[in-house]
PDB file of N, CA and C in Angstrom:
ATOM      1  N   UNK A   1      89.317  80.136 169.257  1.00  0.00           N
ATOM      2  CA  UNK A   1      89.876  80.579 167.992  1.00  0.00           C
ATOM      3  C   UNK A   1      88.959  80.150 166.849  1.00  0.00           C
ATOM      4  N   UNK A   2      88.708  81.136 165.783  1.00  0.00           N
ATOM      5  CA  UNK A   2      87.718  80.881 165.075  1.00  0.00           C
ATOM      6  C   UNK A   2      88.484  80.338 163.575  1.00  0.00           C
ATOM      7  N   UNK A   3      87.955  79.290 163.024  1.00  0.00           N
ATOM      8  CA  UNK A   3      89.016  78.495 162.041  1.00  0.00           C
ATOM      9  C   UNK A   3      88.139  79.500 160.694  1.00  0.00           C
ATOM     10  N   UNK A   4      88.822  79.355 159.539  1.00  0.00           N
ATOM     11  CA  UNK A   4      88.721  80.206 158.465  1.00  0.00           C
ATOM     12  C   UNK A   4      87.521  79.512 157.710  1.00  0.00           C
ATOM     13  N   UNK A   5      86.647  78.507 158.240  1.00  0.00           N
ATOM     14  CA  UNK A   5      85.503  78.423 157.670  1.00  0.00           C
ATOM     15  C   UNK A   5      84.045  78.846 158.447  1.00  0.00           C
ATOM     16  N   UNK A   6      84.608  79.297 159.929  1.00  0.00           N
ATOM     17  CA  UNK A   6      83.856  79.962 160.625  1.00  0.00           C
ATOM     18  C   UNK A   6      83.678  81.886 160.285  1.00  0.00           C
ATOM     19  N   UNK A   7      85.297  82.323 159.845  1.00  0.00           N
ATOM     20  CA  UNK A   7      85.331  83.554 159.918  1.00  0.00           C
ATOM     21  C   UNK A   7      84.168  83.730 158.271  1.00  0.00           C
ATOM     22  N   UNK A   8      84.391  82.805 157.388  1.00  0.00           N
ATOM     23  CA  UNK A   8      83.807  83.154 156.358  1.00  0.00           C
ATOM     24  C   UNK A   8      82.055  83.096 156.529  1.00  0.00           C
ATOM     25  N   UNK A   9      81.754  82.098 157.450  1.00  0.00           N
ATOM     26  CA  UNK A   9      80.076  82.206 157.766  1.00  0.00           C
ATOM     27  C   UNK A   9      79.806  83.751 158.412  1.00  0.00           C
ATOM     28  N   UNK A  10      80.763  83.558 159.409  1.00  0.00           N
ATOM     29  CA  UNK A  10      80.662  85.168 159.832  1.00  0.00           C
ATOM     30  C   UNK A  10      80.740  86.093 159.138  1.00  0.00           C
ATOM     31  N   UNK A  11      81.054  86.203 158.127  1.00  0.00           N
ATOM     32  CA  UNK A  11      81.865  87.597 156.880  1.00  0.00           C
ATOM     33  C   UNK A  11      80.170  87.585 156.342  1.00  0.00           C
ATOM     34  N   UNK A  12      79.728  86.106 155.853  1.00  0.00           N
ATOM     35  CA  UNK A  12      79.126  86.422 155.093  1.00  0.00           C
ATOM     36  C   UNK A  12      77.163  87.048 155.988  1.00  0.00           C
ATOM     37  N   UNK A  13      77.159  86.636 157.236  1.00  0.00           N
ATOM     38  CA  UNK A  13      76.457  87.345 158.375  1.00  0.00           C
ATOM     39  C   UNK A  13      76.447  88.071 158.579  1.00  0.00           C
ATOM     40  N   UNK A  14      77.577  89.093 158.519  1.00  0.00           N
ATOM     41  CA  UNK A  14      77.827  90.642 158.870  1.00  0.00           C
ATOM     42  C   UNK A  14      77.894  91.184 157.431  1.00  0.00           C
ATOM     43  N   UNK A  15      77.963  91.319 156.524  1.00  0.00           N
ATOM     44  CA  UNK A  15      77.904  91.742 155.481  1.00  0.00           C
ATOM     45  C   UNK A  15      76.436  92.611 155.750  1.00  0.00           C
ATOM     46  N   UNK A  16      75.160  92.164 155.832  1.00  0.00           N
ATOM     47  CA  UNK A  16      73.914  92.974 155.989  1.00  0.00           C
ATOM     48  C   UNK A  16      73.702  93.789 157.321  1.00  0.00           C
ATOM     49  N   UNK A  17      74.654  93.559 158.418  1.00  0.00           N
ATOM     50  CA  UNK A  17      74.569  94.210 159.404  1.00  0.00           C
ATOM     51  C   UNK A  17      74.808  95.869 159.358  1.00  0.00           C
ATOM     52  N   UNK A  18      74.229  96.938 160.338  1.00  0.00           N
ATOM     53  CA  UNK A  18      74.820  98.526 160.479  1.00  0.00           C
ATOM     54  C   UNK A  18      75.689  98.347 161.472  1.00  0.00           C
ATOM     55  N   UNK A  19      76.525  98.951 161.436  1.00  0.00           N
ATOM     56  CA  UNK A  19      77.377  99.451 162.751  1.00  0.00           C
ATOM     57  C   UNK A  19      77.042  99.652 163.605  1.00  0.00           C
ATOM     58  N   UNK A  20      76.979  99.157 164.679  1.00  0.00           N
ATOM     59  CA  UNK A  20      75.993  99.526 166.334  1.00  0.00           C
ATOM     60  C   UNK A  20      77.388 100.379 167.342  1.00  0.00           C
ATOM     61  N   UNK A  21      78.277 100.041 166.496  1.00  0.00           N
ATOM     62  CA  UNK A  21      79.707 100.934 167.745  1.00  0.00           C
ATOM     63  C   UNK A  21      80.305 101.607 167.014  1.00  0.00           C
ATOM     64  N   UNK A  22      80.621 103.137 167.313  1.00  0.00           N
ATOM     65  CA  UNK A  22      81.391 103.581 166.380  1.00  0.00           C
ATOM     66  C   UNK A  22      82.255 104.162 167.205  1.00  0.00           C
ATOM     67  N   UNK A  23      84.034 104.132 166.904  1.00  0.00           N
ATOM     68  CA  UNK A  23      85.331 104.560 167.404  1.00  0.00           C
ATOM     69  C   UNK A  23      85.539 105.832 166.813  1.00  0.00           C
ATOM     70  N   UNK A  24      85.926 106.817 167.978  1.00  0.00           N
ATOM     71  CA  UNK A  24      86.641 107.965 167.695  1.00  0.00           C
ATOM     72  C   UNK A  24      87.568 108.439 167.743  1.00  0.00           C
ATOM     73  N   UNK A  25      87.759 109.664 167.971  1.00  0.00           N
ATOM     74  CA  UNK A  25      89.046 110.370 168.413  1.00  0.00           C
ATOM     75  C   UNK A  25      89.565 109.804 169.764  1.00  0.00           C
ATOM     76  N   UNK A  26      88.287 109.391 170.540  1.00  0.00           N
ATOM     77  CA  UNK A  26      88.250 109.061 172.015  1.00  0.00           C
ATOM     78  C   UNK A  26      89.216 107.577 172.316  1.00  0.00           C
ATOM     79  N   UNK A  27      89.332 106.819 170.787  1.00  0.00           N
ATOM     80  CA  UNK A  27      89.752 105.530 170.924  1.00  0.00           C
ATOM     81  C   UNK A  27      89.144 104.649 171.560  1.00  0.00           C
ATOM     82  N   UNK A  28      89.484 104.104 172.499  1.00  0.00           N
ATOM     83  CA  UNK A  28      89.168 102.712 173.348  1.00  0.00           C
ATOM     84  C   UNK A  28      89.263 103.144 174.820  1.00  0.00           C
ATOM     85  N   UNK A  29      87.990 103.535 174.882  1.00  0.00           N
ATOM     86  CA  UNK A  29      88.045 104.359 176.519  1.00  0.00           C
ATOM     87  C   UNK A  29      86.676 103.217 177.557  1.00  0.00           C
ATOM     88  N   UNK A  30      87.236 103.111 178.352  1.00  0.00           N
ATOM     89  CA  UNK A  30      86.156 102.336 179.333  1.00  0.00           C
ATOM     90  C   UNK A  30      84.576 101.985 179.274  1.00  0.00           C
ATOM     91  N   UNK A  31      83.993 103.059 179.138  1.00  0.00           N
ATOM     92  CA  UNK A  31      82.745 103.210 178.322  1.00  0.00           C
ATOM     93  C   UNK A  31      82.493 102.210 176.918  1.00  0.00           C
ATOM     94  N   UNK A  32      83.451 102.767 176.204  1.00  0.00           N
ATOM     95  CA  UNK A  32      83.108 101.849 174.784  1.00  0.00           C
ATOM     96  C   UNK A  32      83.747 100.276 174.926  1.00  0.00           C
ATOM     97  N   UNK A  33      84.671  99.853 175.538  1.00  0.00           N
ATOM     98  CA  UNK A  33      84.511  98.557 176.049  1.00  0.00           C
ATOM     99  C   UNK A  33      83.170  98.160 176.683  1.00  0.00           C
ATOM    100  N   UNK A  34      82.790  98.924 177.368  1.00  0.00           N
ATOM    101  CA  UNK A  34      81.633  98.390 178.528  1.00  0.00           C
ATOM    102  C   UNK A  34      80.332  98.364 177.083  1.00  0.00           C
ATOM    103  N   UNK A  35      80.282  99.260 176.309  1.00  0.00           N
ATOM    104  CA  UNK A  35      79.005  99.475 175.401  1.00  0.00           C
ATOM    105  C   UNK A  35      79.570  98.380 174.377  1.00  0.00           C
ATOM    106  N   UNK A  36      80.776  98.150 174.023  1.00  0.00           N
ATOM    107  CA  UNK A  36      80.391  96.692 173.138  1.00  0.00           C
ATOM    108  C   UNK A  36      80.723  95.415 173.300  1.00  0.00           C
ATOM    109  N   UNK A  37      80.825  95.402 174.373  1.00  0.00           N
ATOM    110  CA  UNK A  37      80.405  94.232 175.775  1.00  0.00           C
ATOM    111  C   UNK A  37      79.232  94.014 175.593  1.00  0.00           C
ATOM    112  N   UNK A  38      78.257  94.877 175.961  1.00  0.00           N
ATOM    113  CA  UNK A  38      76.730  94.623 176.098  1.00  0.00           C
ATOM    114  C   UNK A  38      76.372  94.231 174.700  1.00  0.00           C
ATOM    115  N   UNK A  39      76.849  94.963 173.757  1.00  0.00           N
ATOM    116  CA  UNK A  39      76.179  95.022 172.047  1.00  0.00           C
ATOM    117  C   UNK A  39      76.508  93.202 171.789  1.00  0.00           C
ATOM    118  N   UNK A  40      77.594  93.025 172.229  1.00  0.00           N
ATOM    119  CA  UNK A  40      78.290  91.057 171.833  1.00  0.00           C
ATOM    120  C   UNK A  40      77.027  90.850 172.816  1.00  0.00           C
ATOM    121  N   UNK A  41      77.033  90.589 174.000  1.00  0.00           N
ATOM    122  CA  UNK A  41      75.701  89.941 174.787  1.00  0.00           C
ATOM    123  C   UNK A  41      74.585  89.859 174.242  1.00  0.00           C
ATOM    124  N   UNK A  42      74.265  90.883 173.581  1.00  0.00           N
ATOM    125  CA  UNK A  42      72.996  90.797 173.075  1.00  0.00           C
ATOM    126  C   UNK A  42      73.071  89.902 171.327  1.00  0.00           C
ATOM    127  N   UNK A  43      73.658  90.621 170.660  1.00  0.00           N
ATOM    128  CA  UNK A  43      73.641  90.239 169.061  1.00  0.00           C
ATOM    129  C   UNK A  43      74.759  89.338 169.247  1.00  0.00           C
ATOM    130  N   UNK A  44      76.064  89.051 169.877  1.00  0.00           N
ATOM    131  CA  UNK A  44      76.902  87.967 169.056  1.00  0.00           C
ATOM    132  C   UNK A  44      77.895  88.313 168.028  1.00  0.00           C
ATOM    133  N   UNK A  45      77.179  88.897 167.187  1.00  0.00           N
ATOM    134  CA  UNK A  45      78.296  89.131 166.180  1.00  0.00           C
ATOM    135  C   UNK A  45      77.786  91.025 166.092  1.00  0.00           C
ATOM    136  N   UNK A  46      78.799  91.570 165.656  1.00  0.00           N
ATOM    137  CA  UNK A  46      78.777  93.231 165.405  1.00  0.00           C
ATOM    138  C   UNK A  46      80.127  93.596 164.585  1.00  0.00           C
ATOM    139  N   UNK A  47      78.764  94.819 164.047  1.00  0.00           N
ATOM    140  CA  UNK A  47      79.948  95.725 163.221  1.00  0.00           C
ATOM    141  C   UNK A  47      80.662  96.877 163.910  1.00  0.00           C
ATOM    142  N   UNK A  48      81.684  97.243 163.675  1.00  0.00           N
ATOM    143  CA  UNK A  48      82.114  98.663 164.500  1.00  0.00           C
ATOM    144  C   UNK A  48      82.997  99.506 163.280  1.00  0.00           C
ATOM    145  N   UNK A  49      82.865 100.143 163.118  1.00  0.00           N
ATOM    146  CA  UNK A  49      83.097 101.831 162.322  1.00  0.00           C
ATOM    147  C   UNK A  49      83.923 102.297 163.238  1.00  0.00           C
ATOM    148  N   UNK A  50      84.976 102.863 162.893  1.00  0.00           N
ATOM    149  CA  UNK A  50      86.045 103.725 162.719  1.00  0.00           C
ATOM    150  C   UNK A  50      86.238 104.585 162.252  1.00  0.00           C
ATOM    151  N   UNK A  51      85.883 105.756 162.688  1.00  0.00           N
ATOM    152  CA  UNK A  51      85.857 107.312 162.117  1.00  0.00           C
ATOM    153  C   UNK A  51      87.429 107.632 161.621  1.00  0.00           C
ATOM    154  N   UNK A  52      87.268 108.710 160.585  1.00  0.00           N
ATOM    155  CA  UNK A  52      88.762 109.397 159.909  1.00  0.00           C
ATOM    156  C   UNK A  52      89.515 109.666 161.523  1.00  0.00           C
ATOM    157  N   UNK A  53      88.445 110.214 162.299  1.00  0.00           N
ATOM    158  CA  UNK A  53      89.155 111.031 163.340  1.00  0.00           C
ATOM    159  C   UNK A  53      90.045 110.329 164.520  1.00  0.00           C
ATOM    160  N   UNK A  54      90.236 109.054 164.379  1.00  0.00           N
ATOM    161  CA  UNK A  54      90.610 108.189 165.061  1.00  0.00           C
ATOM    162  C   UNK A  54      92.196 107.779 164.432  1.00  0.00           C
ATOM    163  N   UNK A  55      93.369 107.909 165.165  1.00  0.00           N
ATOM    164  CA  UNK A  55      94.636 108.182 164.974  1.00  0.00           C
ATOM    165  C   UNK A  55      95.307 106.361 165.408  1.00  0.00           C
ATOM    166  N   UNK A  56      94.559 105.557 165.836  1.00  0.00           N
ATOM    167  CA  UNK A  56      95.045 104.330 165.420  1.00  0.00           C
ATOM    168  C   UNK A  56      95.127 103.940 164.303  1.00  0.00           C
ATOM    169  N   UNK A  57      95.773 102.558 164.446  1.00  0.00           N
ATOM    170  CA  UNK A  57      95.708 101.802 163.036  1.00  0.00           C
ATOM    171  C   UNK A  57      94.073 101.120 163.244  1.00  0.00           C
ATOM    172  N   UNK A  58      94.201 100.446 162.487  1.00  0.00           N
ATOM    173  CA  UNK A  58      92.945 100.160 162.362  1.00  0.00           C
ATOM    174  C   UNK A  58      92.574  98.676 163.097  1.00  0.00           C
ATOM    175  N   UNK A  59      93.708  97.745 162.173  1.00  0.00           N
ATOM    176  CA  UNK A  59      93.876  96.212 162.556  1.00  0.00           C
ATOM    177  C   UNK A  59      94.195  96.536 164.465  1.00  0.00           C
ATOM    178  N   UNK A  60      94.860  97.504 164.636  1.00  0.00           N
ATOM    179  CA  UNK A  60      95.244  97.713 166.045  1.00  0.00           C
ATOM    180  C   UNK A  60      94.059  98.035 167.532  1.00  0.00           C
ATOM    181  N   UNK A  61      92.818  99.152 166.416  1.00  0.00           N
ATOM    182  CA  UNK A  61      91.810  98.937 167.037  1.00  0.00           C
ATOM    183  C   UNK A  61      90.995  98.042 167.186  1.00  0.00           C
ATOM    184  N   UNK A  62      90.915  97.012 166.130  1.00  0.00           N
ATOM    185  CA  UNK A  62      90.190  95.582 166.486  1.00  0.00           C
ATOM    186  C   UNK A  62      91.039  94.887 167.601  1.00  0.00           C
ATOM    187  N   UNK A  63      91.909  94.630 167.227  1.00  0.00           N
ATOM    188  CA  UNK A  63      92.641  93.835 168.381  1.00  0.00           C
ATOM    189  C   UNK A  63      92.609  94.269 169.402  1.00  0.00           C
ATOM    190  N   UNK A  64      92.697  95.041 170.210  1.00  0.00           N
ATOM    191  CA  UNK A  64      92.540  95.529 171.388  1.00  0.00           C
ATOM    192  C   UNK A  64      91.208  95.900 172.164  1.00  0.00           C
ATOM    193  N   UNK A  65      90.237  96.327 171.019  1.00  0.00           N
ATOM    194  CA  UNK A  65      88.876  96.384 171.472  1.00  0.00           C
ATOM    195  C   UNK A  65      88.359  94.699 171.311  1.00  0.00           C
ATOM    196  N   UNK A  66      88.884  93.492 170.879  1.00  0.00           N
ATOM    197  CA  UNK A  66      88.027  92.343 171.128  1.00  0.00           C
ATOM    198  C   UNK A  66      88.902  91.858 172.083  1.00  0.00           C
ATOM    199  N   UNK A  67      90.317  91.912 172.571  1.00  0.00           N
ATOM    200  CA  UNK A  67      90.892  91.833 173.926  1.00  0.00           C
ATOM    201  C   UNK A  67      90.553  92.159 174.653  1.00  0.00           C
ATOM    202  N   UNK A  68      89.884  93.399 174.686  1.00  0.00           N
ATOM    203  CA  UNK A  68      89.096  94.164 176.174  1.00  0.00           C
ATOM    204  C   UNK A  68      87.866  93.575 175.830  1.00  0.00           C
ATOM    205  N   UNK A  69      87.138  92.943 175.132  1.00  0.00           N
ATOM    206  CA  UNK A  69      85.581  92.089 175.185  1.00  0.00           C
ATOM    207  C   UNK A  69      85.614  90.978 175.545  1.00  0.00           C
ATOM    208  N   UNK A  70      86.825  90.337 175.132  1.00  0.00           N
ATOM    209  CA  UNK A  70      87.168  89.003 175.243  1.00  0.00           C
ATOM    210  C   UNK A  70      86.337  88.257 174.116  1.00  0.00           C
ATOM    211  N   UNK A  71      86.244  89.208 172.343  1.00  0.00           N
ATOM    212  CA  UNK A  71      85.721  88.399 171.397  1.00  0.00           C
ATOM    213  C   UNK A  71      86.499  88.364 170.729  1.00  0.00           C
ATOM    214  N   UNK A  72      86.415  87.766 169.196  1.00  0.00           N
ATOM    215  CA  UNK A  72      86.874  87.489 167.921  1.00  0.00           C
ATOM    216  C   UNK A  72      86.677  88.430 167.137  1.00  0.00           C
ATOM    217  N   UNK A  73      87.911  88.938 166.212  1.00  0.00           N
ATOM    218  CA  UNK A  73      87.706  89.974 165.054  1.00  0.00           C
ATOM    219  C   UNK A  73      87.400  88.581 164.248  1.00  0.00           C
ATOM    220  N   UNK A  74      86.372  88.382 162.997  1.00  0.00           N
ATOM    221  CA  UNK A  74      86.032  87.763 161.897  1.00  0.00           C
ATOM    222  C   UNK A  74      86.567  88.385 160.845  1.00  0.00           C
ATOM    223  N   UNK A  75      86.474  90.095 160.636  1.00  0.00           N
ATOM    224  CA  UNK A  75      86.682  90.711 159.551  1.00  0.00           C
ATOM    225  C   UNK A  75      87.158  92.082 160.252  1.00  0.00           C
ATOM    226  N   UNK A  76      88.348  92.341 158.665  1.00  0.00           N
ATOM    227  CA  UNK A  76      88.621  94.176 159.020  1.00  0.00           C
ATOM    228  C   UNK A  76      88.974  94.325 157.568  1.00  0.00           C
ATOM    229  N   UNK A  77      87.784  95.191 157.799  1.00  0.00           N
ATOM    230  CA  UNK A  77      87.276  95.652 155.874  1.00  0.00           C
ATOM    231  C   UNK A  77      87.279  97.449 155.832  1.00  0.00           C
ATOM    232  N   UNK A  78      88.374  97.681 155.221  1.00  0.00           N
ATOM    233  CA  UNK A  78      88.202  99.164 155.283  1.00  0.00           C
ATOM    234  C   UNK A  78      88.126  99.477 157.012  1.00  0.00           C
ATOM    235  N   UNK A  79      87.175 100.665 157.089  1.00  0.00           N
ATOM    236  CA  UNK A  79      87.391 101.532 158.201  1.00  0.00           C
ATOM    237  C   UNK A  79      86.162 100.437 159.594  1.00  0.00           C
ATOM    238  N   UNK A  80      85.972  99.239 158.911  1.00  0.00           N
ATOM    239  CA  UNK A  80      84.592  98.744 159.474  1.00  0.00           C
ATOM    240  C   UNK A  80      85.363  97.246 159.912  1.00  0.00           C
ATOM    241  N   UNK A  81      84.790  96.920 160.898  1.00  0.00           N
ATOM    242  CA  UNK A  81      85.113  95.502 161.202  1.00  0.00           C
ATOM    243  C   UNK A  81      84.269  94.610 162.055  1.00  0.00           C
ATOM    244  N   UNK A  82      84.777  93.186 161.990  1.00  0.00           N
ATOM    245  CA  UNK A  82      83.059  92.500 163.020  1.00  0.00           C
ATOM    246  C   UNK A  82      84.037  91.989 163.653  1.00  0.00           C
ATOM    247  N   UNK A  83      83.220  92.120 164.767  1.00  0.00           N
ATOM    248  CA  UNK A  83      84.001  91.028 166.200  1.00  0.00           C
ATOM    249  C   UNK A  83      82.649  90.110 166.241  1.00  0.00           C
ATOM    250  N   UNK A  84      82.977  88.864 167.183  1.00  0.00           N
ATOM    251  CA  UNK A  84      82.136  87.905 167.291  1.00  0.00           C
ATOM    252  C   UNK A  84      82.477  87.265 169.141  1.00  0.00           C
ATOM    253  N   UNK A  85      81.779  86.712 169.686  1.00  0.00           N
ATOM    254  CA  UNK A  85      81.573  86.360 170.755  1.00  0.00           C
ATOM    255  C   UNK A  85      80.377  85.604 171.272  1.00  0.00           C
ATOM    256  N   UNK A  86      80.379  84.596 171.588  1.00  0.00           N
ATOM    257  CA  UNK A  86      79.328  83.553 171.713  1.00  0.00           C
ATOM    258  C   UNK A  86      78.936  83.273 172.819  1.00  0.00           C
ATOM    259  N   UNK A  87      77.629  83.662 172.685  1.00  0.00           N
ATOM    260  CA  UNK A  87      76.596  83.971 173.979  1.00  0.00           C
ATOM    261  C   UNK A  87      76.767  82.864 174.303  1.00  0.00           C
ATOM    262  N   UNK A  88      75.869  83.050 175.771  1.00  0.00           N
ATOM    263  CA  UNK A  88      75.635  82.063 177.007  1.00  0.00           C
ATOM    264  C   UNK A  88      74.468  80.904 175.854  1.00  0.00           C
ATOM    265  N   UNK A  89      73.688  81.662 175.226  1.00  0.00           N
ATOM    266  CA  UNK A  89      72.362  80.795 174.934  1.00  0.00           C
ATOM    267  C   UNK A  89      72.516  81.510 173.447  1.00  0.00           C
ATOM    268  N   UNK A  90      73.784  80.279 172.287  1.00  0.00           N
ATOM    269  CA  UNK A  90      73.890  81.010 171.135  1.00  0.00           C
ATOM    270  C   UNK A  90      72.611  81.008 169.835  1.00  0.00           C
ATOM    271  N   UNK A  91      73.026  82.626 169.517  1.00  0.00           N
ATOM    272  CA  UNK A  91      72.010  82.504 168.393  1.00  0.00           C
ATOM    273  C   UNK A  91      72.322  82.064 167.237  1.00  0.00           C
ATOM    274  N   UNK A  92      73.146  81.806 166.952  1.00  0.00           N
ATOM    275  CA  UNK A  92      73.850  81.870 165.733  1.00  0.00           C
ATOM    276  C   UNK A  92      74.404  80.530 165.616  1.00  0.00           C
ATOM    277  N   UNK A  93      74.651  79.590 165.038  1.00  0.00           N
ATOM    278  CA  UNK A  93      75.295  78.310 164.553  1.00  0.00           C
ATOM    279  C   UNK A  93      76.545  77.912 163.977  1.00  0.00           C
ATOM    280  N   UNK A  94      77.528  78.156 164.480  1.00  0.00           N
ATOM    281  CA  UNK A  94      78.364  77.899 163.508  1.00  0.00           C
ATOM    282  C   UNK A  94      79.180  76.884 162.710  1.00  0.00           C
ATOM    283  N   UNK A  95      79.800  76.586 161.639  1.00  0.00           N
ATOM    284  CA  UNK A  95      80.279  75.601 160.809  1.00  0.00           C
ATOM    285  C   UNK A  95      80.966  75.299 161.954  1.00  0.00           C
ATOM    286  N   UNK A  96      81.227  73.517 162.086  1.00  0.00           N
ATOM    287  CA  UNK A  96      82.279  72.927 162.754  1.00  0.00           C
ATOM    288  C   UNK A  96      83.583  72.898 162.104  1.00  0.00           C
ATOM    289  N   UNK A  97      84.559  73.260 163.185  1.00  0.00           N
ATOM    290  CA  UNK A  97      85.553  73.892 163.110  1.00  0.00           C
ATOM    291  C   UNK A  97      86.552  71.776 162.600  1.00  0.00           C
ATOM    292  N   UNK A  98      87.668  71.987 163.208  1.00  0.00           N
ATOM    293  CA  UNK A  98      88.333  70.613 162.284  1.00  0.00           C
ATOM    294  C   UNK A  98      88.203  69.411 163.725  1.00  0.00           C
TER     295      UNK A  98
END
């Protein structure tokens, strides 16, 4: 669980990031678990985009797409949000938690 001085290092990390996953009409289909599975393995932290055409809620598609990754939503900003997940060999540092 990521404490609220971690989500804010993260907010402020993903702020310069592009979207490497983007959700559709298709929702949360096997494939796009499996593709941002790999995207957390590699980078750690990611943005994901949410198209108009996509008939979830929004907060509903984070939650369920970092349940099926087994990462952390940090942020859900508008149609865009970051999940986080911490590699085997992390790149990233984060503030100690309490």
């Amino acid at each position: 669980m990521l404490t609220g001085k971690q989500k804010r290092f993260l907010r402020g990390m993903g702020h310069s990031l592009n979207p490497v996953i983007t959700v559709g009409k298709g929702e949360i289909s096997t494939p796009l678990v499996r593709e941002t599975s790999e995207a957390l393995e590699h980078h750690e932290l990611i943005k994901v985009k949410i198209l108009e055409s996509c008939i979830m809620d929004r907060h509903e598609v984070a939650d369920e797409l970092a349940k099926a990754c087994g990462a952390e939503v940090a942020q859900v900003l508008g149609r865009t949000f970051l999940l986080y997940r911490k590699a085997e060999e992390p790149k990233l540092e984060l503030p100690k938690g309490k």
